[in-house]
Protein backbone atom coordinates (compact mmCIF):
# COMPACT_ATOMS: atom_id res chain seq x y z
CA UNK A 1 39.94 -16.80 -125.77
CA UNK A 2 38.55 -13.50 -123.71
CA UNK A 3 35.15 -13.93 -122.67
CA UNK A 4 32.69 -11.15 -123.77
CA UNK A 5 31.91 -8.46 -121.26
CA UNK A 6 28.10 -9.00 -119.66
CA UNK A 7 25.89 -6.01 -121.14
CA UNK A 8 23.99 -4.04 -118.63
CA UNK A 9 20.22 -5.51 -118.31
CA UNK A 10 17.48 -2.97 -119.07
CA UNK A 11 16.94 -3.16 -115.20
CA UNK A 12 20.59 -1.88 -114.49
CA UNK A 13 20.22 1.18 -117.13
CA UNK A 14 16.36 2.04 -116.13
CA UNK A 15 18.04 1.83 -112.12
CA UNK A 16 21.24 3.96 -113.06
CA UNK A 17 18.88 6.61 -114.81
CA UNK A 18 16.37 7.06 -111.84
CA UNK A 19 20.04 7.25 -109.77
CA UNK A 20 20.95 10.30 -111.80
CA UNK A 21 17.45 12.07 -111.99
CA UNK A 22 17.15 11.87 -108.32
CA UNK A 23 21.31 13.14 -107.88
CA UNK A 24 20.14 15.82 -110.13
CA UNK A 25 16.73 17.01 -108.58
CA UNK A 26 19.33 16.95 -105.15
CA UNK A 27 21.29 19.63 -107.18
CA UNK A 28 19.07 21.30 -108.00
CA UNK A 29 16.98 21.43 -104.45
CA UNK A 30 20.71 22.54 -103.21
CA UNK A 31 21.00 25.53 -105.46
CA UNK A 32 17.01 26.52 -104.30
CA UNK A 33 18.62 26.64 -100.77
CA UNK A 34 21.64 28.64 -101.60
CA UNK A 35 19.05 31.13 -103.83
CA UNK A 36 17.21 31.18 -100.64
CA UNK A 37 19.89 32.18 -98.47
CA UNK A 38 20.82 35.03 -100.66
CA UNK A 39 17.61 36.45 -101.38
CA UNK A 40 17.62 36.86 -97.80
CA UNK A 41 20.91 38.29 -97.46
CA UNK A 42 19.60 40.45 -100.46
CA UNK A 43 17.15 41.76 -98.05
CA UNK A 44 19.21 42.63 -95.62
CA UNK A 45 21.67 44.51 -97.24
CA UNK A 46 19.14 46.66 -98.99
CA UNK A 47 17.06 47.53 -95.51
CA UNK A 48 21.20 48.81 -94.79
CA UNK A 49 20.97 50.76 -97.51
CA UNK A 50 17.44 52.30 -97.17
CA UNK A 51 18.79 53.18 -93.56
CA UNK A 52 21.73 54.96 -94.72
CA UNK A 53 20.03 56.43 -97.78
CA UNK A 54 16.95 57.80 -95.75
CA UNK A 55 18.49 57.49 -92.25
CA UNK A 56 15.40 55.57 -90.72
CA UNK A 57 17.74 53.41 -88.57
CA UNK A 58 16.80 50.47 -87.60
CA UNK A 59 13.58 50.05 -89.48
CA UNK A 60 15.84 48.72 -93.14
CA UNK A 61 17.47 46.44 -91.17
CA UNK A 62 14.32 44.91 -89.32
CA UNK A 63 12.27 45.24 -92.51
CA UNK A 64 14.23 44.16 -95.01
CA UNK A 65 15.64 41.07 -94.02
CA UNK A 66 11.68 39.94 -93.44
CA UNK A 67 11.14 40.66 -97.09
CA UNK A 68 13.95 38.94 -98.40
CA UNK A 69 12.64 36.01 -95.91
CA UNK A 70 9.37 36.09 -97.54
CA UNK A 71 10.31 36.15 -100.83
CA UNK A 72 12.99 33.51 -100.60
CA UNK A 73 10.12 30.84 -98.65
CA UNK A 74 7.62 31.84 -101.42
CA UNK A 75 10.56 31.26 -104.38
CA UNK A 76 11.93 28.00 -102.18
CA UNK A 77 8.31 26.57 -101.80
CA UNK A 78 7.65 27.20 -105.96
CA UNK A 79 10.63 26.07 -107.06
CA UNK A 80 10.67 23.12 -104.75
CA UNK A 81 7.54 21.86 -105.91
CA UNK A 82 8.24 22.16 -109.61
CA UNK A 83 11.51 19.64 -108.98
CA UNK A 84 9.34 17.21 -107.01
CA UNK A 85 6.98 17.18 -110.30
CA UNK A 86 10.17 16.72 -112.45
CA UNK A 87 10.72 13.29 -110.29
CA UNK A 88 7.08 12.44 -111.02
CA UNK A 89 5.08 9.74 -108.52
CA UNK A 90 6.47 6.04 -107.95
CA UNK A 91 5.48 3.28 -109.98
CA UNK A 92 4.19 0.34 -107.78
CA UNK A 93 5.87 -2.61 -107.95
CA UNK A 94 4.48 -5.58 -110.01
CA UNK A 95 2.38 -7.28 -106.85
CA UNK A 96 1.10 -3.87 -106.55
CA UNK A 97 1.34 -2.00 -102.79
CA UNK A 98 0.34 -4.51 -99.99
CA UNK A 99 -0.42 -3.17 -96.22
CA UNK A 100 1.82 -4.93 -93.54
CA UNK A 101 0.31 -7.41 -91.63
CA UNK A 102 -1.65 -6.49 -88.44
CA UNK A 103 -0.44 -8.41 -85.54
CA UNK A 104 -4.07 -9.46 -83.50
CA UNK A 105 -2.60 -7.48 -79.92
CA UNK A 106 0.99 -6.95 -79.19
CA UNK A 107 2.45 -9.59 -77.01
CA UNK A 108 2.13 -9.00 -73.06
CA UNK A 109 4.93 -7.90 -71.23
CA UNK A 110 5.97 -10.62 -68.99
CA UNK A 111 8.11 -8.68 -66.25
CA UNK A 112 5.22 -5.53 -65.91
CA UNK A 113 5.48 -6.16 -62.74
CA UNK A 114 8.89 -5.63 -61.88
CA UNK A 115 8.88 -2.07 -62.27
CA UNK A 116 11.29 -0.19 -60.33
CA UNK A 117 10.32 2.93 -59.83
CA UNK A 118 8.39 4.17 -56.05
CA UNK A 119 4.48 3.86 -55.98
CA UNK A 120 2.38 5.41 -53.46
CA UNK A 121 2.15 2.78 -50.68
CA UNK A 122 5.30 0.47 -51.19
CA UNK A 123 7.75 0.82 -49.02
């Protein structure tokens, strides 16, 4: 007789759906960079063609590319935030968050002493 098949715990499912929120809000924070990158290449190419339009050479090219650079940060930093609100804050743990223990002084260093690097007066 086949033994049933285990069903996942509501721990398992709860674990497997943070998994796939946090794959997703990578995705997403992936396609912000690439968004980023072409805003910026955006930039560029229309400083080229203000310079060829107008003939102001170099100033499209230098002034452009800073635009698309701004614009790209200020989308980046907006978009990036909204995702990290999509993931919301972490839940502590049952026990609630507990500090580390703080040792009284770190333990002395034994062999201080037998430093070898030159001092002023030793041989």
């Amino acid at each position: 007789m086949a033994e049933p098949t285990p069903q996942p715990s509501r721990r398992t499912d709860a674990r497997r759906e943070d998994n796939a929120k946090t794959m997703r809000a990578g995705w997403q924070l992936m396609g912000v960079g690439w968004e980023f990158g072409s805003q910026v290449v955006a930039g560029l190419l229309l400083g080229w063609g203000i310079d060829w339009l107008f003939n102001t050479r170099p100033w499209g090219l230098v002034i452009g590319p800073i635009c698309g650079l701004a614009v790209g940060m200020w989308t980046f930093i907006r978009r990036a935030m909204a995702i990290d609100r999509s993931l919301g804050t972490p839940k502590p743990p049952p026990g609630g968050w507990r500090e580390p223990p703080k040792d009284e002084e770190p333990p002395a260093d034994e062999d201080a002493d037998t430093d070898d690097r030159p001092r002023e007066g030793r041989p």
